[in-house]
Protein backbone atom coordinates (compact mmCIF):
# COMPACT_ATOMS: atom_id res chain seq x y z
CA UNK A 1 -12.24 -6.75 -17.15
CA UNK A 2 -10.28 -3.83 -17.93
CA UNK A 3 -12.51 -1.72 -16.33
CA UNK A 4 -12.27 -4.08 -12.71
CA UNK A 5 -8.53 -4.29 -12.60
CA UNK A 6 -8.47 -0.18 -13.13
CA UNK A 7 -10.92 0.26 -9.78
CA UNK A 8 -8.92 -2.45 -8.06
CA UNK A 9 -5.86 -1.04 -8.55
CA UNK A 10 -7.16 2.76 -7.53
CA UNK A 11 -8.39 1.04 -4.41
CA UNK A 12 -4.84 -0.48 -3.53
CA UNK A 13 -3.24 3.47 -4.52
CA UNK A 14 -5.91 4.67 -2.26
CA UNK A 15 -5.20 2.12 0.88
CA UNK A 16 -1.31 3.21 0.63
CA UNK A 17 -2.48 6.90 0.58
CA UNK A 18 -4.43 5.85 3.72
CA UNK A 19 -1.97 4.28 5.26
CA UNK A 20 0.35 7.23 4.41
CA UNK A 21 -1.71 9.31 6.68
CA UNK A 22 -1.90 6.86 9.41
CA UNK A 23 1.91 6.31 9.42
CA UNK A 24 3.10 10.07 8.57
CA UNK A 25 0.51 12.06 10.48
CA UNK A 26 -1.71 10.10 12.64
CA UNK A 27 0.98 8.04 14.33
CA UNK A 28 0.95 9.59 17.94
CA UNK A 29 -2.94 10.13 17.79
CA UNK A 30 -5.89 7.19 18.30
CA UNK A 31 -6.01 6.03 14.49
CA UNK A 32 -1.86 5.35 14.45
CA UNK A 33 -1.73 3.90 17.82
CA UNK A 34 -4.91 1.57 16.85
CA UNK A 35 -2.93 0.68 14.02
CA UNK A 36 0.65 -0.49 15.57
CA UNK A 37 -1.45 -1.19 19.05
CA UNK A 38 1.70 1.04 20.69
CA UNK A 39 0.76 3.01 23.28
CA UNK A 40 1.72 7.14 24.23
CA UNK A 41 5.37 6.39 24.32
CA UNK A 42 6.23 4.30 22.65
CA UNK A 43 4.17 6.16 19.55
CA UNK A 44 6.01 9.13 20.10
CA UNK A 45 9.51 7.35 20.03
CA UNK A 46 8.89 5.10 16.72
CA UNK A 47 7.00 8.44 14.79
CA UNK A 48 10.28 9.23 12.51
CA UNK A 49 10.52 5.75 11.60
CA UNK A 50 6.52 5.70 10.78
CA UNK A 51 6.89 8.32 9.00
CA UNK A 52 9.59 6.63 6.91
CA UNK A 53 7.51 4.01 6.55
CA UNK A 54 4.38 5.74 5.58
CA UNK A 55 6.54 7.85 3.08
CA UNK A 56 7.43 4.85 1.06
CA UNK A 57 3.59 3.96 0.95
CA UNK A 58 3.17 7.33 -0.39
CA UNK A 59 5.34 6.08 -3.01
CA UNK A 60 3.42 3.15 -4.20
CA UNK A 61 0.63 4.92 -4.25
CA UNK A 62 1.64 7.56 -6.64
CA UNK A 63 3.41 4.71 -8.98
CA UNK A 64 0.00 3.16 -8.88
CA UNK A 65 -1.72 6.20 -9.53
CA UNK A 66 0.81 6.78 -12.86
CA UNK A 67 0.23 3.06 -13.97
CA UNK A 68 -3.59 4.17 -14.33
CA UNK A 69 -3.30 7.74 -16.29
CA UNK A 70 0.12 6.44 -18.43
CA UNK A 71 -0.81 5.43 -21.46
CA UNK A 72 -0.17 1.49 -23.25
CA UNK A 73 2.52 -0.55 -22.68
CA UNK A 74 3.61 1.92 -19.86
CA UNK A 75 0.75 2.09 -18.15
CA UNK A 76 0.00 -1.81 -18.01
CA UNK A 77 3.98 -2.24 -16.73
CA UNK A 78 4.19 0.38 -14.03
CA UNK A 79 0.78 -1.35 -12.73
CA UNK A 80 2.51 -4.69 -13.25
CA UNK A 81 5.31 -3.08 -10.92
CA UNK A 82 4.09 -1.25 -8.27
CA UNK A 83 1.48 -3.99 -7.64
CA UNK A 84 4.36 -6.30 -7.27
CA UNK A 85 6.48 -4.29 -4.74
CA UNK A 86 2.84 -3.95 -3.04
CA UNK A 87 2.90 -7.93 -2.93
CA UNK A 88 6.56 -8.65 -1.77
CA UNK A 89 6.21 -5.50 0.90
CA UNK A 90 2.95 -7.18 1.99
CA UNK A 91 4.28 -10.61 2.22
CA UNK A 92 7.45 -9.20 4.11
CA UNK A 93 5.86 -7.37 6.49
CA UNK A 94 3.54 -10.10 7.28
CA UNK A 95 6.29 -12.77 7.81
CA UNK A 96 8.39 -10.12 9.66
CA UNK A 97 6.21 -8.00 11.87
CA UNK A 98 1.79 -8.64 11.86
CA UNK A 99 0.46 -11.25 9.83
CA UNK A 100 -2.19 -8.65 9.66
CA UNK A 101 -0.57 -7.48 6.73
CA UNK A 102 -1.04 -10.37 4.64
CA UNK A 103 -4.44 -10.18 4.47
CA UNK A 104 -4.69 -5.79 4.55
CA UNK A 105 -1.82 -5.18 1.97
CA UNK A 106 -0.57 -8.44 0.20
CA UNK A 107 -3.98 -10.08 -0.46
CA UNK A 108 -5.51 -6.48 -2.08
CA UNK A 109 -2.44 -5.92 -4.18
CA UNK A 110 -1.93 -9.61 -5.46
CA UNK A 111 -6.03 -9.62 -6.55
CA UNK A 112 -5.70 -6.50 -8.15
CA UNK A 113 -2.49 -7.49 -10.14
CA UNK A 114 -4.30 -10.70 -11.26
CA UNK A 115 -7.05 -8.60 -12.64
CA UNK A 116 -4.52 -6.33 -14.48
CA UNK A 117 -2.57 -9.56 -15.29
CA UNK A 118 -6.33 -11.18 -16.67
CA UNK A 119 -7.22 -8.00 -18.60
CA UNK A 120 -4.71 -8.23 -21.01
């Protein structure tokens, strides 16, 4: 089980290095705008606060990454963490701007931390 929670939980550090990307460089090209469905405009004029937003997904991803290579008890907490703040940011943003969200960022993070949760 061990093994399962520790591929789930790279998979979640990997979407929010994704969506990094998306959000800090690819927000005024065709992947960003297919992601926030704004068009030319109205891309260029939200960028900075994309970028903000894809910096703090940069964030989770490297706590997520840390939780995996830190050793016992810190490893399991900072997984126990970070998964969290993935969960709450996921349920947030889908109750405050594309349900979307639930189901690409809350749902990933919330079966990954039951598997790190389940393999202890």
């Amino acid at each position: 089980m061990e093994t399962t929670a520790n591929v789930l939980v790279g998979l979640v550090a990997a979407l929010h290095a994704y969506i990094l990307v998306l959000e800090m460089f690819l927000w005024e090209k065709k992947p960003g705008r297919g992601l926030s469905g704004f068009d030319a405009d109205m891309a260029r004029a939200t960028a900075p606060l994309a970028a903000n937003q894809g910096l703090y997904n940069g964030f989770l991803a490297a706590g997520l990454v840390w939780g995996l290579i830190a050793g016992d008890p810190t490893g399991f907490r900072v997984q126990v963490f970070f998964l969290s703040c993935v969960v709450v940011a996921g349920l947030y943003g889908g109750a405050t701007a594309n349900r979307r969200i639930l189901v690409a960022q809350a749902l990933p993070g919330a079966v990954a931390l039951g598997a790190v949760l389940l393999s202890r």
